[in-house]
Protein backbone atom coordinates (compact mmCIF):
# COMPACT_ATOMS: atom_id res chain seq x y z
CA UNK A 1 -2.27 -18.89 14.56
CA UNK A 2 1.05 -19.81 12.59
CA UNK A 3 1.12 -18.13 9.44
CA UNK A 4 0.59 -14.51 8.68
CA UNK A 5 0.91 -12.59 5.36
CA UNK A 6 1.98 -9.20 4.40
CA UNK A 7 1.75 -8.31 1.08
CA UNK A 8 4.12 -4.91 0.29
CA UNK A 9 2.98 -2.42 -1.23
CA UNK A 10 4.33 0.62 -2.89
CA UNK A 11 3.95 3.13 0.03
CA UNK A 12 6.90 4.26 1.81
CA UNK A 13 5.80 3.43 4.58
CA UNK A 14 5.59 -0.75 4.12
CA UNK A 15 7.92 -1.49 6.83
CA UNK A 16 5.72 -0.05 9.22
CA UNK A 17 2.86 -2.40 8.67
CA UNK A 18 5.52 -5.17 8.73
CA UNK A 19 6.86 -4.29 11.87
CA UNK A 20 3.32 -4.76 13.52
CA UNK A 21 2.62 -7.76 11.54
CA UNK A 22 5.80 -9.24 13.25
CA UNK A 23 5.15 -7.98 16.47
CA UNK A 24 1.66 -9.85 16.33
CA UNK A 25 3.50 -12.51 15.01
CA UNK A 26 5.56 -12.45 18.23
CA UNK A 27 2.57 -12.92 20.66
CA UNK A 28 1.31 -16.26 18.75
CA UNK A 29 5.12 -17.50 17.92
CA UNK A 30 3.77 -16.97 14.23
CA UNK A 31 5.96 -17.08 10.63
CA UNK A 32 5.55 -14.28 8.75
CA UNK A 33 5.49 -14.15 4.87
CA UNK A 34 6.09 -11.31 3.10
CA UNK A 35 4.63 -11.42 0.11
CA UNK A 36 5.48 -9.17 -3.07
CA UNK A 37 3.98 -9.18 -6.19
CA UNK A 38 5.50 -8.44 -9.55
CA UNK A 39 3.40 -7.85 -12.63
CA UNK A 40 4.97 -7.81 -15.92
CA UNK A 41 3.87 -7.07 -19.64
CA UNK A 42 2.77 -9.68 -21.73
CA UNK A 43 5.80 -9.10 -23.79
CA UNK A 44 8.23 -9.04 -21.10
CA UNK A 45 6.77 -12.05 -19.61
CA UNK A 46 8.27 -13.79 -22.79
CA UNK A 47 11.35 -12.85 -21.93
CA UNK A 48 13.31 -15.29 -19.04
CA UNK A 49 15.80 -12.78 -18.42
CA UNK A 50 13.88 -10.28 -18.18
CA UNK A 51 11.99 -11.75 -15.71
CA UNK A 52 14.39 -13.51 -13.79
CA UNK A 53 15.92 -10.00 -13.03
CA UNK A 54 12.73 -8.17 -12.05
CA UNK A 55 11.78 -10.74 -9.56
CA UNK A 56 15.40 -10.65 -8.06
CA UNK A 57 14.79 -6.61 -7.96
CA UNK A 58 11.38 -7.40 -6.31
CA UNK A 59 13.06 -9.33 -3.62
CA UNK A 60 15.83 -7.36 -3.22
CA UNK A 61 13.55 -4.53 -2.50
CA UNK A 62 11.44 -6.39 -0.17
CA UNK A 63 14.85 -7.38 1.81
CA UNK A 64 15.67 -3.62 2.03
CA UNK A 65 12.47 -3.30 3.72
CA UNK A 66 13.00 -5.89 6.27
CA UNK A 67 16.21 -4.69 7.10
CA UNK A 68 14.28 -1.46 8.69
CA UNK A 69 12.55 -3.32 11.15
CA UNK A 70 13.14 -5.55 14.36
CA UNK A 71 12.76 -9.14 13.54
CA UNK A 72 11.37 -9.21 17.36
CA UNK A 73 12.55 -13.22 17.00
CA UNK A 74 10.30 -14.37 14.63
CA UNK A 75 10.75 -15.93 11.27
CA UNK A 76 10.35 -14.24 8.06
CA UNK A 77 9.85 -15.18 4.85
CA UNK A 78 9.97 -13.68 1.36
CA UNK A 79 6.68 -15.12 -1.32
CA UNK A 80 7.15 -13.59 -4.28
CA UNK A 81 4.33 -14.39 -7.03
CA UNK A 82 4.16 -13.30 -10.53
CA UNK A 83 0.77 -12.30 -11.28
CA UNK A 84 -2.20 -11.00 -10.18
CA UNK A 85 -2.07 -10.49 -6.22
CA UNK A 86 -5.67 -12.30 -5.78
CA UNK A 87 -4.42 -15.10 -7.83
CA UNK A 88 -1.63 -15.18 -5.21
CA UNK A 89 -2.78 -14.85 -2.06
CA UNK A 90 -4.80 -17.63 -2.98
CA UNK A 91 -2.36 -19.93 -3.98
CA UNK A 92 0.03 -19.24 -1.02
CA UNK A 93 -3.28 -19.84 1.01
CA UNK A 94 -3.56 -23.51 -0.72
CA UNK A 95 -0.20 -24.76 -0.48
CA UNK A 96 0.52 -22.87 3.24
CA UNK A 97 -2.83 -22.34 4.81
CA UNK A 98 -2.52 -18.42 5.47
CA UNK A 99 -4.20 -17.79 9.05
CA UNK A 100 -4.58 -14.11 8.53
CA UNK A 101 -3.29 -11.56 6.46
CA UNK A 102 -2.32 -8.36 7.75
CA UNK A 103 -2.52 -5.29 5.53
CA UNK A 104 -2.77 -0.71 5.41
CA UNK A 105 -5.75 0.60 4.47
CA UNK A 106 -3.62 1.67 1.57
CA UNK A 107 -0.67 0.50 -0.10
CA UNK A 108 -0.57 4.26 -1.80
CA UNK A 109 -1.27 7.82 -0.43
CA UNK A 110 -3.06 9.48 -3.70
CA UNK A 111 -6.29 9.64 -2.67
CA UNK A 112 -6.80 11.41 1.26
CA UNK A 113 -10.33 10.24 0.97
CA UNK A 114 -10.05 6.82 0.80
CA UNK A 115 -10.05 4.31 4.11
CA UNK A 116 -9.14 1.51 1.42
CA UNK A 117 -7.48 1.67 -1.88
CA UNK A 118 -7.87 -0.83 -4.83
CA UNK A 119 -5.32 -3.32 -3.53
CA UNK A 120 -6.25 -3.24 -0.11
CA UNK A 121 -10.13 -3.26 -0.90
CA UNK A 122 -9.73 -6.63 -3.58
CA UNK A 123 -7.89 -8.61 -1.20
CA UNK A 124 -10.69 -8.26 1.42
CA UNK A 125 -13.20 -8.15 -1.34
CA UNK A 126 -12.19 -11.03 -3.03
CA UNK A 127 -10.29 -13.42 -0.53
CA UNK A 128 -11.84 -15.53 1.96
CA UNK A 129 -9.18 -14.91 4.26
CA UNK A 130 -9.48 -13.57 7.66
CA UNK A 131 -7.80 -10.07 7.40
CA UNK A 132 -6.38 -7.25 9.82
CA UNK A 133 -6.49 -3.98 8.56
CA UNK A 134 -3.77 -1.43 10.64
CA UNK A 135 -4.26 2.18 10.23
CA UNK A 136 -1.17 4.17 9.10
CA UNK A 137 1.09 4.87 12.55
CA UNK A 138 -0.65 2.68 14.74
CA UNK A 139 1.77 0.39 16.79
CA UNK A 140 1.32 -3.28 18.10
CA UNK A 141 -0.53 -3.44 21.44
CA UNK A 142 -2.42 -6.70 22.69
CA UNK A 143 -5.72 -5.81 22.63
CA UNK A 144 -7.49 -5.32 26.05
CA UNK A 145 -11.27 -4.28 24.42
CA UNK A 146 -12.65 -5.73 21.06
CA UNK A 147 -16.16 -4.17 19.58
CA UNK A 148 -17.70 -6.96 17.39
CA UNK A 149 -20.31 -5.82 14.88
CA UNK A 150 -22.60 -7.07 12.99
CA UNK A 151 -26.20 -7.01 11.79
CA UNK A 152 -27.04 -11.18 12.07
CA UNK A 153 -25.84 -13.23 14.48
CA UNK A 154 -25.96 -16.29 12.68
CA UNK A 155 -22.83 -18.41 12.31
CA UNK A 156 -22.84 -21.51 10.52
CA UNK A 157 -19.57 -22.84 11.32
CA UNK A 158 -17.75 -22.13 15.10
CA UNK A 159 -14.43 -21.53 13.05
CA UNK A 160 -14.72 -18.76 11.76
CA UNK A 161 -14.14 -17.21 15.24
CA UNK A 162 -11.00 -18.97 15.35
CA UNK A 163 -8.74 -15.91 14.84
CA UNK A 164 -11.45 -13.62 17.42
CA UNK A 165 -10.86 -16.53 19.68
CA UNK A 166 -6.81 -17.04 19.21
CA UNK A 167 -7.11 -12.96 20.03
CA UNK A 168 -8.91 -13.21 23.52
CA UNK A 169 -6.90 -15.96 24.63
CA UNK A 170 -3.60 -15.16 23.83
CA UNK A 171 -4.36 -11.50 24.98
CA UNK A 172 -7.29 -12.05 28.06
CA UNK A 173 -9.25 -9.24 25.82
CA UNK A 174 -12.98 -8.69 26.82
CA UNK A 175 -15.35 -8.81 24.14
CA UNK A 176 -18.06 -6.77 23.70
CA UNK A 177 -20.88 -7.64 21.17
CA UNK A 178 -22.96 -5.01 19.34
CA UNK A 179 -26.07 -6.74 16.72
CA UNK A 180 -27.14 -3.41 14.69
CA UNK A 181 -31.07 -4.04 13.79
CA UNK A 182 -31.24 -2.54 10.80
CA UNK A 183 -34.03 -2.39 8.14
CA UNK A 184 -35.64 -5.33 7.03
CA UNK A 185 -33.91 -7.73 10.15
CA UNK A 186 -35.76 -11.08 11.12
CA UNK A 187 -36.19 -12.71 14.20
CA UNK A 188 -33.43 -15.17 13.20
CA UNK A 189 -30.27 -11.78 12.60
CA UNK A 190 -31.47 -11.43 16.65
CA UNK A 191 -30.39 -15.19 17.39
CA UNK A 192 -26.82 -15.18 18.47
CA UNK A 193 -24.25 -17.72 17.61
CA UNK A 194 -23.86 -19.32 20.97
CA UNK A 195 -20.03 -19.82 20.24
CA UNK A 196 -20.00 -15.89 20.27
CA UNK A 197 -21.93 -15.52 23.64
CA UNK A 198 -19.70 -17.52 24.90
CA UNK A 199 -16.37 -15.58 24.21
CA UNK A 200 -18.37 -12.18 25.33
CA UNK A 201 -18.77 -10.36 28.16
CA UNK A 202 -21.66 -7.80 26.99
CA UNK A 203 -24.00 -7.47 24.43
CA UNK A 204 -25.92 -4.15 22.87
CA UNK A 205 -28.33 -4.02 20.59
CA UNK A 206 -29.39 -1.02 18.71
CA UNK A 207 -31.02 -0.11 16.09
CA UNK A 208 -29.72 2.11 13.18
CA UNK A 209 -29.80 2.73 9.16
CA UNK A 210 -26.77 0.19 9.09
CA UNK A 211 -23.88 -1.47 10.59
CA UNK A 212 -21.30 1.40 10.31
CA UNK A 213 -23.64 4.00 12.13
CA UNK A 214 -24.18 1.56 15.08
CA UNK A 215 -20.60 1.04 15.52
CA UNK A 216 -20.06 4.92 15.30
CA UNK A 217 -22.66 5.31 17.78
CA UNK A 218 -20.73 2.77 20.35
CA UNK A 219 -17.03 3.43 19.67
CA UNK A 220 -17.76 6.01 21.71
CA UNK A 221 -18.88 4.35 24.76
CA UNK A 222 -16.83 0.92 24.68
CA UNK A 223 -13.48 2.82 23.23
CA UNK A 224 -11.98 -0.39 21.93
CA UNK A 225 -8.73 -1.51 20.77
CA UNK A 226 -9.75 -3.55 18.07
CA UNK A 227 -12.81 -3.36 15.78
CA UNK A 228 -14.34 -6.90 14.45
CA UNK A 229 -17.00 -7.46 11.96
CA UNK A 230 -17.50 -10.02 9.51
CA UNK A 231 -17.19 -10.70 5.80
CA UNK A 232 -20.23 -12.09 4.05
CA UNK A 233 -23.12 -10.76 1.76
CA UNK A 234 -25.60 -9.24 4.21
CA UNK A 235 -22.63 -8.42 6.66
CA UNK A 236 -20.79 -5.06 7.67
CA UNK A 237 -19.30 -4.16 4.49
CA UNK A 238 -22.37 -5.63 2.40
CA UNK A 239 -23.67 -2.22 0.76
CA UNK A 240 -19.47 -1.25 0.29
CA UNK A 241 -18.74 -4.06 -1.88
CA UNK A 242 -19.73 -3.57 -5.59
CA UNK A 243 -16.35 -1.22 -5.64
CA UNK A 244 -12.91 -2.25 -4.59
CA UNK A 245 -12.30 1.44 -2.74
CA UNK A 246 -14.24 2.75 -0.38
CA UNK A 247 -13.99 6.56 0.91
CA UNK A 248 -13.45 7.47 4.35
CA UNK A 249 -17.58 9.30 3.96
CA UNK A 250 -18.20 5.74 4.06
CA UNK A 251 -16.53 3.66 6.68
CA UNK A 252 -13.96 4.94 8.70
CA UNK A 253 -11.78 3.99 11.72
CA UNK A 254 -8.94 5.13 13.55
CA UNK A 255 -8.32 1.37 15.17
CA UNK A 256 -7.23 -1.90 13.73
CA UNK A 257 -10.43 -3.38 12.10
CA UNK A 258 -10.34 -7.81 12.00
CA UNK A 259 -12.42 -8.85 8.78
CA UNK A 260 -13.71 -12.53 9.37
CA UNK A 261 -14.97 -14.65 6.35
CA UNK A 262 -18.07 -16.77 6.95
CA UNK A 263 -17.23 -18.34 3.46
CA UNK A 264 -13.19 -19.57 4.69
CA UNK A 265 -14.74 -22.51 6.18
């Protein structure tokens, strides 16, 4: 793992999901980019100075907020993009290959209800890039337990546990696989990538209405540090994905949740 991005948001409280970002960073002897984006009308996107001077303020602010955190050693980098921040994240992805981004749950605080907001919900939505969602106040620890989810346990490509896999080595965590049966599974969902058997120590199977209610069911037993499930179209977030938000009724955790992409690779 050598490159990590953090887009900043507008919440007040940016520098705290920065200083975990570098902190992670620290364990892998990872680069951080910090990425803000700046969005301008069409009209003042006609205008070079105009838009010379709010990039400068962009990065200006985004300096302010690196200045309230401990560096912890590693090296950090300002990627400002003009645009939308899809559009950006994937072209800092192309010309840096981004390992994993690290994000809140919500860049804003309007809305109590929501475990994701817009921004937070289109990058995972709409990026194939492994992502690391940190709850609001939670601080860096290696992770000793990880609960990966998921309803199939077909992989097509070994990489796409890369990140899992950087995780358990870097950190000795033991992994602890859970395949939720849930209506309408075949006998291929209950075929395990043998990649993942390999990395784990235990594996439960239960059977429940969906993903999020077997994981409810067993964050209560395994207590983990980390929660893992993966990104794909009949995966954990599968029935959450024709909106960019998605309430806390929903899915909800009080743990850092790892989002891997079947489609990165």
């Amino acid at each position: 793992m050598k490159n990590i991005l953090v887009p900043i948001g507008n919440s007040p409280d940016s520098h705290e999901t920065l200083q975990y970002a570098v902190n992670f960073a620290a364990a892998f002897g990872a680069r951080v980019y910090v990425m803000e984006v700046v969005t301008l009308s069409a009209r003042a996107g006609d205008l070079a100075n105009v838009k010379e001077k709010v990039v400068e303020s962009s990065k200006e602010r985004v300096r302010e907020i690196i200045e309230k955190i401990d560096p912890a050693g590693v090296e950090i980098k300002v990627a400002t993009f003009t645009g939308d921040i899809i559009d950006g994240l994937k072209d800092i992805d192309r010309e840096l290959g981004i390992d994993l981004i690290i994000i809140a749950p919500r860049s804003v605080e309007l809305d109590e209800d929501l475990y994701l907001g817009n921004t937070s919900g289109r990058i995972i939505k709409r990026t194939d890039i492994p992502t690391l969602i940190v709850p609001k106040g939670i601080r860096f620890e290696p992770y000793k337990s990880v609960l990966t989810a998921f309803k199939s346990g077909v992989l097509k490509r070994k990489r796409i546990l890369d990140p899992l896999m950087a995780i358990q080595k870097k950190f000795d965590s033991t992994i602890s696989l859970l395949l939720v049966k849930t209506p309408g599974y075949t006998d291929d969902d209950l075929r395990i990538n043998t990649a993942l058997m390999d990395i784990s120590s235990q594996v439960t199977m239960t059977e429940q209405a969906n993903t999020y209610l077997g994981v409810l069911e067993q964050l209560q037993v395994h207590h983990p540090d980390l929660l893992c499930v993966f990104r794909r179209k009949r995966g954990f977030f599968s029935a959450l994905w024709e909106k960019n938000t998605i309430r806390k009724s929903e899915f909800s955790v009080r743990i850092p949740v790892l989002v891997l992409s079947v489609k990165k690779y």
